[in-house]
Protein backbone atom coordinates (compact mmCIF):
# COMPACT_ATOMS: atom_id res chain seq x y z
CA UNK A 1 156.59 212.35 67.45
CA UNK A 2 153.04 210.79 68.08
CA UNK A 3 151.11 210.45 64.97
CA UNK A 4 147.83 212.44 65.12
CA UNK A 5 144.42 209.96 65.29
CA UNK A 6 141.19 209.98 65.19
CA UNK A 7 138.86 207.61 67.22
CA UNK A 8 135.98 207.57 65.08
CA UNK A 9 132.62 206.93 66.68
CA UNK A 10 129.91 205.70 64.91
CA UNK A 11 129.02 208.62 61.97
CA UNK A 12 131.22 211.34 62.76
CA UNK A 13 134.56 212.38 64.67
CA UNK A 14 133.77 213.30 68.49
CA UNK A 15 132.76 217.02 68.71
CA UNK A 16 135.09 219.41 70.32
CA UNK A 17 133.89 222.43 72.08
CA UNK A 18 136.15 225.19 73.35
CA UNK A 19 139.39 222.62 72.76
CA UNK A 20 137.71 219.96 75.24
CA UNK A 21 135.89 216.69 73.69
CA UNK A 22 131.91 216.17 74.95
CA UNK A 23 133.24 212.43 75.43
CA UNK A 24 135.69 213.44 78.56
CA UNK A 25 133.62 213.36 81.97
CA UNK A 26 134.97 212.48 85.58
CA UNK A 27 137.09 209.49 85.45
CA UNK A 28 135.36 206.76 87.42
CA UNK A 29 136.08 206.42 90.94
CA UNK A 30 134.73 202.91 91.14
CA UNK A 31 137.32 200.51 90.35
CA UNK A 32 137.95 198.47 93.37
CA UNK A 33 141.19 197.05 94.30
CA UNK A 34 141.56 193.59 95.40
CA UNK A 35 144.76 192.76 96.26
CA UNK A 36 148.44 194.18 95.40
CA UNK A 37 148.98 194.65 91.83
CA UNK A 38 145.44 193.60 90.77
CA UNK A 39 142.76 196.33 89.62
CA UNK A 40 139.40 195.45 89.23
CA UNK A 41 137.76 198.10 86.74
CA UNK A 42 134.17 197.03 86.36
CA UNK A 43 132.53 194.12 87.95
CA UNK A 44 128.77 195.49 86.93
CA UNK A 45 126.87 195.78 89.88
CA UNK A 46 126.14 199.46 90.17
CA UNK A 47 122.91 199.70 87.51
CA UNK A 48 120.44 201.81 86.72
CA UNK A 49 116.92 201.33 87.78
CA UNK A 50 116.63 200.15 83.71
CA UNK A 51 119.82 198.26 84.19
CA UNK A 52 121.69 200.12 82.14
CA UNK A 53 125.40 199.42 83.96
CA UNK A 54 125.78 202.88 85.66
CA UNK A 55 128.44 205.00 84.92
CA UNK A 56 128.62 204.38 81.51
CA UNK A 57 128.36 206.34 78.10
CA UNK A 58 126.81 205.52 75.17
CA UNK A 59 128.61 205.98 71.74
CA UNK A 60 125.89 207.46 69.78
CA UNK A 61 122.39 207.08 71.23
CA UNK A 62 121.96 206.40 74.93
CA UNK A 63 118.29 205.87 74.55
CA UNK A 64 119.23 202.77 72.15
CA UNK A 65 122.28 201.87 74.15
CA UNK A 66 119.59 201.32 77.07
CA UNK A 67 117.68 199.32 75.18
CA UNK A 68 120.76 197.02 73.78
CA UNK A 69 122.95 196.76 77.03
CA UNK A 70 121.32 195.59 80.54
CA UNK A 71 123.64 194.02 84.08
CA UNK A 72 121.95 191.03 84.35
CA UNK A 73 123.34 188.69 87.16
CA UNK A 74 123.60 184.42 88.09
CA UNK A 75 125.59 182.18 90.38
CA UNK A 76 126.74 185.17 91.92
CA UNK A 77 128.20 187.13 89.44
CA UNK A 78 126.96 190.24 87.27
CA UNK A 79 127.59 190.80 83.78
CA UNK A 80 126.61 193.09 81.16
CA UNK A 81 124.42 191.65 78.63
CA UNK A 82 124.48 193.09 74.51
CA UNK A 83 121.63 192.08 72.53
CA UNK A 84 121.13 193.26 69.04
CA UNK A 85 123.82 196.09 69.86
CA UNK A 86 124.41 199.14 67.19
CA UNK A 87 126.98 200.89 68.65
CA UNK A 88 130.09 200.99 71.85
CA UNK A 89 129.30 202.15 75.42
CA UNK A 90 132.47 203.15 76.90
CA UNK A 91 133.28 204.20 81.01
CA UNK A 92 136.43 206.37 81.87
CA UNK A 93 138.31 204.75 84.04
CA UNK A 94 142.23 205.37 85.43
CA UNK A 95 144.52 203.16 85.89
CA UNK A 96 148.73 202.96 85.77
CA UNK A 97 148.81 200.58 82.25
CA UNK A 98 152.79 199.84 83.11
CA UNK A 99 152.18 198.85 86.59
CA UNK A 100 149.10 196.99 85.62
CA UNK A 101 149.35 195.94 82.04
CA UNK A 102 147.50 192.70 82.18
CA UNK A 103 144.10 193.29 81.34
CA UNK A 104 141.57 190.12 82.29
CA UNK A 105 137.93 189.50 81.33
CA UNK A 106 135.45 186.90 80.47
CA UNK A 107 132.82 186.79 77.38
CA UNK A 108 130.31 184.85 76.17
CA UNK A 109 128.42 183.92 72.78
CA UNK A 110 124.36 183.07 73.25
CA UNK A 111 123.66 183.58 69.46
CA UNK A 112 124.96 184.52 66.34
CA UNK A 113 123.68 184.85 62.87
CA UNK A 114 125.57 183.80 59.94
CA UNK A 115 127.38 186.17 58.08
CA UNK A 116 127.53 188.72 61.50
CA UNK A 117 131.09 190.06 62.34
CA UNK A 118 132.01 191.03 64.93
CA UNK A 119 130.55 189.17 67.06
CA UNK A 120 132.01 190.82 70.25
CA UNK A 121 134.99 193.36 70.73
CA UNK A 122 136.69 195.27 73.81
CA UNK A 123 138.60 198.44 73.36
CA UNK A 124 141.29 199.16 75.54
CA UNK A 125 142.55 203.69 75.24
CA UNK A 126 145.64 204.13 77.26
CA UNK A 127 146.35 207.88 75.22
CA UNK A 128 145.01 210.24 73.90
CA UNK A 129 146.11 211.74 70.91
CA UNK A 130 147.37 215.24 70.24
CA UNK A 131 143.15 216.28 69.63
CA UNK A 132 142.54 214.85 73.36
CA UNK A 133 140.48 211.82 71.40
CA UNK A 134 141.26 208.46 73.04
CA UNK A 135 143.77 206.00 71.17
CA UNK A 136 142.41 202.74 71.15
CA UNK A 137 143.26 199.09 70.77
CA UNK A 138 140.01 196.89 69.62
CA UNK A 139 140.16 193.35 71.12
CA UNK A 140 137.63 191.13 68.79
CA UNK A 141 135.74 187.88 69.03
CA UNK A 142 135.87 187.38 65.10
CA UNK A 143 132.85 184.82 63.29
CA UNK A 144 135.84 184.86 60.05
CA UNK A 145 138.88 186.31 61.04
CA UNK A 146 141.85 184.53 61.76
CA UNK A 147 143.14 184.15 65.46
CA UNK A 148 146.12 186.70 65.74
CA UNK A 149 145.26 188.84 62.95
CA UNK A 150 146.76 192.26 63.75
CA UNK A 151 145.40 195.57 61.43
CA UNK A 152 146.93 198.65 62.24
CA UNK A 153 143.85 201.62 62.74
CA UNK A 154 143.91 204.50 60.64
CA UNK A 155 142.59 207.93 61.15
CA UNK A 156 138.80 206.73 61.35
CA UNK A 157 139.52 203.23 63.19
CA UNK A 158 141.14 201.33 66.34
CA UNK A 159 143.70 199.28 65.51
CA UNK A 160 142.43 195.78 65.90
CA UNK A 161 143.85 192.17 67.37
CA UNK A 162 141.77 189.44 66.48
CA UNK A 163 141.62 187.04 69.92
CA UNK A 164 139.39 184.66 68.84
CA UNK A 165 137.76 183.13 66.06
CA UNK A 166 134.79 181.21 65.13
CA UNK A 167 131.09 180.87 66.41
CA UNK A 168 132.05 178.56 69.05
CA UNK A 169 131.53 178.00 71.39
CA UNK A 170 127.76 178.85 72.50
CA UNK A 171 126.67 179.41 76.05
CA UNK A 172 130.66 178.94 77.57
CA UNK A 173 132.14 181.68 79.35
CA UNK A 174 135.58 181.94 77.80
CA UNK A 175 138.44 184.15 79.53
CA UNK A 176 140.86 186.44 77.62
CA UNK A 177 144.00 187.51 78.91
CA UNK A 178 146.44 190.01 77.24
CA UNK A 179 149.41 192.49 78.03
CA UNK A 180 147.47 195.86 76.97
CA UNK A 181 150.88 197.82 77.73
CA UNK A 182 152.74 195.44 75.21
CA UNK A 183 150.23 195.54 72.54
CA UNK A 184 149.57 199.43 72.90
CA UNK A 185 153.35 199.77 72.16
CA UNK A 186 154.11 197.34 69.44
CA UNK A 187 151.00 198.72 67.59
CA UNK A 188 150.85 202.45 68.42
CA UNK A 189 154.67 203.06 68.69
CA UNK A 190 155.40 204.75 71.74
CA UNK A 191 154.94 205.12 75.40
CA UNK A 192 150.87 204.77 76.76
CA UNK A 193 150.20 207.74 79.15
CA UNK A 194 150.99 207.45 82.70
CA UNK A 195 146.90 207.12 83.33
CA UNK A 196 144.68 205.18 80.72
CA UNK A 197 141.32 206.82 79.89
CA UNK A 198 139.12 203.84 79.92
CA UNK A 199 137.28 201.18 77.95
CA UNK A 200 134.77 200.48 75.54
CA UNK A 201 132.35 196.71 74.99
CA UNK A 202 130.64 196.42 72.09
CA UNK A 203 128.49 193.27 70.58
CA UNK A 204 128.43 192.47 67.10
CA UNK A 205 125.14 193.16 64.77
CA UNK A 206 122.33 191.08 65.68
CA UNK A 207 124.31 189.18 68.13
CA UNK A 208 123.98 188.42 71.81
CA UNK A 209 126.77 188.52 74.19
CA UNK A 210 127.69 188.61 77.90
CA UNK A 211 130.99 190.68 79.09
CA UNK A 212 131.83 189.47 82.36
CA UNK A 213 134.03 191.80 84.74
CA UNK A 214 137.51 193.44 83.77
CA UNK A 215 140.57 193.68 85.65
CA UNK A 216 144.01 194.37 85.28
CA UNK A 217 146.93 193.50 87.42
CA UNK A 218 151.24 192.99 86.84
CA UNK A 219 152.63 190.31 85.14
């Protein structure tokens, strides 16, 4: 049987009113399909007029996700840049995770401060648990932990794959590439649901980041 968790946000469990979470909206109906078995989920150019990316949530304050996360855009390509961040914005988005379990994006460091970790992270919910709250697997950029290090979440926390490590480098767009279906299985012990229910970006304390479009495709 699925083991009951909790996706903690921020200061307290999500509120549930009348059995339904205040987190669950419309799933997004703007991922864009490029070709046959490759998803793209968010490329960031729909904004707001403050360039908040639109169709996105904050975790905890909107008015201070607003302020944090802005689409910015050069050479051609949009991204969404964190500065200073407190807190996750998240976006509901659908998609088959066994058809498509290859999950792609790009990220990049401006500046860090010593001693701030995380310095970026991307959290990938293909479930829900048996409280409807979204089972997540946290993708980090870690300033001091090891490359590979997997930690199991507990009822409060994602469970957590460290991808890369290090400050380095600065001003480089890096790509990530993982098997989100594989991981979600190995770590969470069972079957994903037949739709995901989106993803969160977060950047670290203090730091600035870029997150560069997501997509998914088969292997």
């Amino acid at each position: 049987m699925r083991r009951l968790r909790l996706w903690w946000l921020g200061r307290g469990v999500l509120p549930v009113v009348a059995g339904t979470l205040l987190i669950l909206g419309q799933v997004s109906d703007s991922v864009t399909a490029e070709s046959a078995g490759r998803l793209v989920l968010e490329d960031f150019r729909a904004k707001d007029t403050d360039g908040f990316p639109r169709g996105w949530k904050a975790q905890r304050s909107e008015t201070k996700a607003r302020q944090s996360y802005t689409v910015q855009s050069e050479q051609d390509m949009a991204f969404l840049a964190a500065q200073r961040a407190d807190q996750r914005v998240y976006k509901r988005i659908a998609w088959d995770p066994k058809a498509l379990p290859i999950l792609t994006w790009r990220w990049r460091l401006k500046t860090v401060p010593a001693g701030a970790d995380p310095i970026a992270a991307v959290f990938v919910s293909l479930d829900t648990d048996l409280m409807v709250i979204p089972v997540a697997t946290k993708y980090v950029w870690s300033a001091t932990k090891a490359q590979g290090t997997t930690t199991e979440g507990g009822l409060f926390s994602a469970s957590e794959i460290v991808l890369r490590t290090g400050e380095r480098p600065v001003g480089e767009w890096v790509e990530e590439h993982v098997n989100a279906y594989d991981d979600f299985k190995r770590i969470h012990k069972h079957e994903p649901a037949a739709q995901a229910w989106g993803i969160s970006l977060q950047g670290g304390p203090d730091v600035e980041v870029d997150f560069g479009p997501l997509a998914v495709s088969s292997p």
